[in-house]
Protein backbone atom coordinates (compact mmCIF):
# COMPACT_ATOMS: atom_id res chain seq x y z
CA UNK A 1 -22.20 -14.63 -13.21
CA UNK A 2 -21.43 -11.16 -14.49
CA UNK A 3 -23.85 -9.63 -17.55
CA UNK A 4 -23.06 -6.13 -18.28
CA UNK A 5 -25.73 -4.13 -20.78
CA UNK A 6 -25.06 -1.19 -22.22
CA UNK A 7 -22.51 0.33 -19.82
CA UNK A 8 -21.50 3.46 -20.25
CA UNK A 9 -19.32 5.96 -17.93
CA UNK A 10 -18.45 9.88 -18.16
CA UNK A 11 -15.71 11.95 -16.14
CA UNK A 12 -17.24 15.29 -16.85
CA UNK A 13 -18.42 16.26 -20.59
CA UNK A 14 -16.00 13.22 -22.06
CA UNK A 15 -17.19 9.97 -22.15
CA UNK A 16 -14.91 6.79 -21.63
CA UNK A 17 -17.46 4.20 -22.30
CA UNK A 18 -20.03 3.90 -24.91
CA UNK A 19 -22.67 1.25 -24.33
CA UNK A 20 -19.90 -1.65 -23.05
CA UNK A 21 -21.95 -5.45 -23.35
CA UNK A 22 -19.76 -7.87 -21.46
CA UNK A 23 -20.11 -11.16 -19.55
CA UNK A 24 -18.19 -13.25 -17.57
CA UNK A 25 -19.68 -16.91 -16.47
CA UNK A 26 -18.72 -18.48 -13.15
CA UNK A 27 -15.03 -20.05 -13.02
CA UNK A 28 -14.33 -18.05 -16.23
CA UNK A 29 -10.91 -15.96 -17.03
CA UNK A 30 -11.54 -13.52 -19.68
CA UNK A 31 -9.07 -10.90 -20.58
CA UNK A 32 -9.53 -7.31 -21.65
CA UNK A 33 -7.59 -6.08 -23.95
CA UNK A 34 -6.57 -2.51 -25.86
CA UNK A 35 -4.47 0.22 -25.95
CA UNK A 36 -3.74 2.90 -23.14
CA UNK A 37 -6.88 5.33 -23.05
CA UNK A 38 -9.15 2.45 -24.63
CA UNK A 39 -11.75 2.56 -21.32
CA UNK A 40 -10.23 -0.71 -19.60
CA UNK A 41 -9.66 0.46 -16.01
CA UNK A 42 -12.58 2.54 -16.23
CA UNK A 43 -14.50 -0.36 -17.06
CA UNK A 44 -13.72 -2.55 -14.08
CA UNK A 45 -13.76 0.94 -11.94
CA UNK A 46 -17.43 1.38 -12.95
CA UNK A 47 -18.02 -2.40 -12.39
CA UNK A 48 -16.64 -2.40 -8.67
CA UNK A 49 -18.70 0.81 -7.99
CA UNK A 50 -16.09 3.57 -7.54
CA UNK A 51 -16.95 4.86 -10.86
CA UNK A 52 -20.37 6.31 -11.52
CA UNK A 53 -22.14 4.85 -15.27
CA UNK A 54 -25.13 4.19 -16.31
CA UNK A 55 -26.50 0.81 -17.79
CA UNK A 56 -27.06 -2.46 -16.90
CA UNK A 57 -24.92 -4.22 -14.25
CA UNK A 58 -26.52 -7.85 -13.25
CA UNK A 59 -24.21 -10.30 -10.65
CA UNK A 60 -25.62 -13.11 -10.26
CA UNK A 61 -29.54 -12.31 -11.32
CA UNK A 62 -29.22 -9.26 -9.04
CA UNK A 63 -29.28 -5.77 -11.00
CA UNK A 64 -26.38 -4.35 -9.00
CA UNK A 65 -26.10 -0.88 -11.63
CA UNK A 66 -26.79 1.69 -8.35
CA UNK A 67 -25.20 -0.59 -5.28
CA UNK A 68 -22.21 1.21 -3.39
CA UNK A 69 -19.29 -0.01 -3.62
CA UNK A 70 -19.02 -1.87 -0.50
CA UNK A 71 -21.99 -3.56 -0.95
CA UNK A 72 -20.56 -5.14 -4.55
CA UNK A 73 -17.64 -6.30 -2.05
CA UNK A 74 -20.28 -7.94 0.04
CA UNK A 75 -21.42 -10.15 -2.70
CA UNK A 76 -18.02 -10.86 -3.96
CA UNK A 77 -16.97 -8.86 -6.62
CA UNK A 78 -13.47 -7.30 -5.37
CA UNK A 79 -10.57 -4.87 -7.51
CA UNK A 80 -7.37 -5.43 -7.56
CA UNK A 81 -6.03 -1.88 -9.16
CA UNK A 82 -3.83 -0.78 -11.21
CA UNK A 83 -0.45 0.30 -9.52
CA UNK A 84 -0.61 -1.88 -6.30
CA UNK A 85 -1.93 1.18 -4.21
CA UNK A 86 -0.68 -1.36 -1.12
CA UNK A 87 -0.25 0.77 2.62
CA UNK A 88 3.52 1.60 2.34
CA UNK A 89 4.29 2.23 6.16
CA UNK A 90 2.25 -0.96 7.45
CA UNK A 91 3.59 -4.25 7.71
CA UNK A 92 3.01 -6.93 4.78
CA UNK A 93 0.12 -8.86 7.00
CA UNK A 94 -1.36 -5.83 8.41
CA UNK A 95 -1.91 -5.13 4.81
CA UNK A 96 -3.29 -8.54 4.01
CA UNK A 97 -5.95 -8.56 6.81
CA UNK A 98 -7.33 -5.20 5.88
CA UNK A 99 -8.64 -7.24 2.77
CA UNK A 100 -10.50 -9.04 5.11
CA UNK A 101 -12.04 -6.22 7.13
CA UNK A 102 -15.29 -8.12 6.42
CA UNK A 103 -14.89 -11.29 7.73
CA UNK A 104 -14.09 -12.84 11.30
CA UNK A 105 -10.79 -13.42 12.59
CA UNK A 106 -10.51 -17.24 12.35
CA UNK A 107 -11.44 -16.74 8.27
CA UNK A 108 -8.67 -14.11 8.24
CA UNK A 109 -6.12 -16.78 9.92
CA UNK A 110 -7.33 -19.31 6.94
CA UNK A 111 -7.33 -17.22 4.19
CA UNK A 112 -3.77 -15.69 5.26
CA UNK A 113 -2.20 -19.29 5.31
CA UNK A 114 -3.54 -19.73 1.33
CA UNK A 115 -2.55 -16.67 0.45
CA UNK A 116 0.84 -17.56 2.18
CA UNK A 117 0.79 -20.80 0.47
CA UNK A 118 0.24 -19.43 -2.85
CA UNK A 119 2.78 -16.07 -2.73
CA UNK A 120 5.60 -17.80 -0.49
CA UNK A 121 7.66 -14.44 -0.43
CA UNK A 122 5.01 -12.63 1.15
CA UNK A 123 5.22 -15.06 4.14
CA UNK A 124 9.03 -14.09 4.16
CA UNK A 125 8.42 -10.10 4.90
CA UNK A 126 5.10 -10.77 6.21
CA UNK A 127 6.56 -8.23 9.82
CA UNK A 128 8.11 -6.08 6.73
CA UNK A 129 6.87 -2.32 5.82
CA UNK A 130 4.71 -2.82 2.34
CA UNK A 131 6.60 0.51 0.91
CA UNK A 132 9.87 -1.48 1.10
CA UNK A 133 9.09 -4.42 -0.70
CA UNK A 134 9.94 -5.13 -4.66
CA UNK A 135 7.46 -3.99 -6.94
CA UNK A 136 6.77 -7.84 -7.92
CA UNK A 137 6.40 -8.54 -4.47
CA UNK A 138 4.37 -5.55 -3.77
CA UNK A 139 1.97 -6.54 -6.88
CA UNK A 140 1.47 -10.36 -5.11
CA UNK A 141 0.59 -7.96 -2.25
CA UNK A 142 -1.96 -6.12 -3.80
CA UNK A 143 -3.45 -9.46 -5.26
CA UNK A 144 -3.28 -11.52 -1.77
CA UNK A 145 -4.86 -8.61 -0.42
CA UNK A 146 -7.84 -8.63 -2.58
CA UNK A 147 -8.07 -12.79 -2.25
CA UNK A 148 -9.03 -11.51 1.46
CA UNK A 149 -11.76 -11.12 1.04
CA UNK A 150 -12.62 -14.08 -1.03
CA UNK A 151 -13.86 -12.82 -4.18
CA UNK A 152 -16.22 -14.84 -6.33
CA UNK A 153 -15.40 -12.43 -9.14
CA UNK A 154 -11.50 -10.86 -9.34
CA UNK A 155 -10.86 -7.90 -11.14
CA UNK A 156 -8.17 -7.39 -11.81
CA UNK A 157 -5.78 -4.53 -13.52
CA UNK A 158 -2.32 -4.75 -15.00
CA UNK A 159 -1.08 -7.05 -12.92
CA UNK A 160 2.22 -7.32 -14.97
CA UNK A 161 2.71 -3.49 -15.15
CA UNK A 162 6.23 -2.63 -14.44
CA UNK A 163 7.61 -5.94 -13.59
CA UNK A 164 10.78 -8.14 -14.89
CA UNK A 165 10.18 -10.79 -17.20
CA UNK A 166 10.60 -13.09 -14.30
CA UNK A 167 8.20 -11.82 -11.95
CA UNK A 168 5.50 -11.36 -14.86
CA UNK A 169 6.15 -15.47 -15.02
CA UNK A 170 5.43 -15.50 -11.64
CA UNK A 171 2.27 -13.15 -11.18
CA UNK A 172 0.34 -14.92 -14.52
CA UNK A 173 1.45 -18.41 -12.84
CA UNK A 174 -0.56 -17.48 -10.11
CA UNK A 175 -3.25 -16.03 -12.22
CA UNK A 176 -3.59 -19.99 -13.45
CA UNK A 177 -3.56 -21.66 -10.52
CA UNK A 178 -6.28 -19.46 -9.20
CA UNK A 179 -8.90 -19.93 -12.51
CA UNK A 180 -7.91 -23.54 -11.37
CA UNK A 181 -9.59 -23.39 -8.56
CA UNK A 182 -12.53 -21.58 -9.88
CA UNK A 183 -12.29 -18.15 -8.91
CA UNK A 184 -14.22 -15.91 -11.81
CA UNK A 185 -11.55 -13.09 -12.86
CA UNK A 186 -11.95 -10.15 -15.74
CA UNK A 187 -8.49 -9.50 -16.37
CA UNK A 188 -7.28 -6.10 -17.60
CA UNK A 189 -3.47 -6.36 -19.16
CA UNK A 190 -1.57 -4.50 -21.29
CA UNK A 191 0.41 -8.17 -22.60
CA UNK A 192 -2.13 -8.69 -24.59
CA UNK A 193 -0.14 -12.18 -25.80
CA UNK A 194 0.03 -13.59 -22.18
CA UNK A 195 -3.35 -12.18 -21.06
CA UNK A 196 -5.22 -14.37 -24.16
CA UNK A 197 -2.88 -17.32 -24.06
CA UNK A 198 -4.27 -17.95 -20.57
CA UNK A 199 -8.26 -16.64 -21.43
CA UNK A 200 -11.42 -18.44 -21.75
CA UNK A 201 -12.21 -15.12 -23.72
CA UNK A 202 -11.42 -12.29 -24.43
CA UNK A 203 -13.05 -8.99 -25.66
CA UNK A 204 -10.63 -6.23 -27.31
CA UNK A 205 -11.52 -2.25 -26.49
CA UNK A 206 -10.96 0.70 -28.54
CA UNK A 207 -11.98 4.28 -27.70
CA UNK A 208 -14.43 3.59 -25.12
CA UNK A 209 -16.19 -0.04 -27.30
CA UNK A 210 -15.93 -3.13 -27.53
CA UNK A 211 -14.56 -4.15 -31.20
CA UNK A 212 -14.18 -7.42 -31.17
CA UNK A 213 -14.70 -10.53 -28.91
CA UNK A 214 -14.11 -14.63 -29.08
CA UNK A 215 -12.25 -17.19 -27.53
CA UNK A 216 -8.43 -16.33 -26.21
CA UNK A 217 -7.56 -18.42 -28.84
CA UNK A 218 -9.56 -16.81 -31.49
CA UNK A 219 -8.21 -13.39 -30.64
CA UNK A 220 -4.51 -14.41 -30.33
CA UNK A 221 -5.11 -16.16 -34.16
CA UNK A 222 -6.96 -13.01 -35.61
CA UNK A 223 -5.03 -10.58 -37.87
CA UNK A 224 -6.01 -7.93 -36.76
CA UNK A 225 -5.44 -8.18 -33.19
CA UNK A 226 -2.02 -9.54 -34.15
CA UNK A 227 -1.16 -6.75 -35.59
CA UNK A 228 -2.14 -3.92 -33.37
CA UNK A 229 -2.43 -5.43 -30.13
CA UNK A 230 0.83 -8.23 -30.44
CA UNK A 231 3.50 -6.86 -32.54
CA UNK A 232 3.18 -9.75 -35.30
């Protein structure tokens, strides 16, 4: 679905990402791991098209490298970001159907029932300011709001950041249950453990490269990763 070449991205004279290969196939999870400053955000920034690189970007057959960013949304490739970045003075729904800005209003009505179904709190404070929510709650926000507008490929980035133990339970159950039902996702996460238990695979950054890439299993078994990325 996803076949990256060669990627790389610059913010001014310093460059984040040195000739990135990466692929994701259709119904995959695979996780992205490293430390802070390794190029992961940038990575899915310059792969959602609000980050300007050079390379090879193919969805789907289709050599997307130059498309605007809207035009990536178009064919389904959607960001969740890092931090929630969710509307703070509109209401939990209002925030949910600008996801969908795309689509028709009776897809908006369906897709705001799953997302409903899947994040039950939200349909508690769905009439409820966004800025006043938890930050767990705010985080299933920022997620719903991206399953809007029904991505074929999520990306998505530290979705646990910040949160309780219990509501980091909660966000990677609902990471499952949507690989389960096929949705493609390149997940960026600083728990490296829970982001590989869950992975098809998994490819580990450092500095900008990718070092190292295999199974979720593979990675959570290898030394090295143990070590630096897992506290073991």
């Amino acid at each position: 679905m996803l076949d990256v070449r060669g990627l790389e991205a610059r913010y001014g004279r310093i460059s984040a990402l040195h000739g990135i290969d990466l692929a994701v196939r259709a119904g995959e999870l695979v996780a992205l791991v490293g430390a802070n400053g390794a190029g992961k955000s940038t990575l899915l920034r310059a792969l959602s098209g609000v980050q300007s690189s050079s390379g090879r970007i193919g969805f789907e057959d289709e050599d997307i490298s130059g498309a605007a960013a809207e035009y990536r949304v178009s064919l389904g490739i959607v960001q969740c970001p890092e931090g929630r970045q969710v509307f703070g003075p509109l209401t939990v729904e209002d925030n949910l159907r600008l996801g969908a800005y795309r689509r028709g209003r009776a897809q908006s009505r369906e897709s705001l029932e799953r997302i409903y179904a899947l994040f039950p709190a939200l349909a508690e404070h769905r009439r409820q300011a966004a800025g006043t929510l938890s930050g767990g709650q705010q985080q299933m926000l920022a997620i719903g709001r991206a399953l809007m507008a029904q991505p074929r490929l999520l990306l998505l980035d530290e979705p646990s950041m910040g949160l309780a133990p219990r509501l980091v339970t909660e966000i990677f159950a609902a990471i499952r249950r949507l690989r389960a039902a096929d949705t493609a996702l390149l997940l960026v996460e600083q728990n490296a453990a829970a982001a590989l238990a869950i992975a098809d695979r998994g490819y580990v950054l450092e500095t900008g490269r990718v070092v190292l890439e295999g199974t979720g299993a593979e990675l959570l078994a290898d030394a090295g990763v143990r070590a630096a990325y897992l506290g073991l």
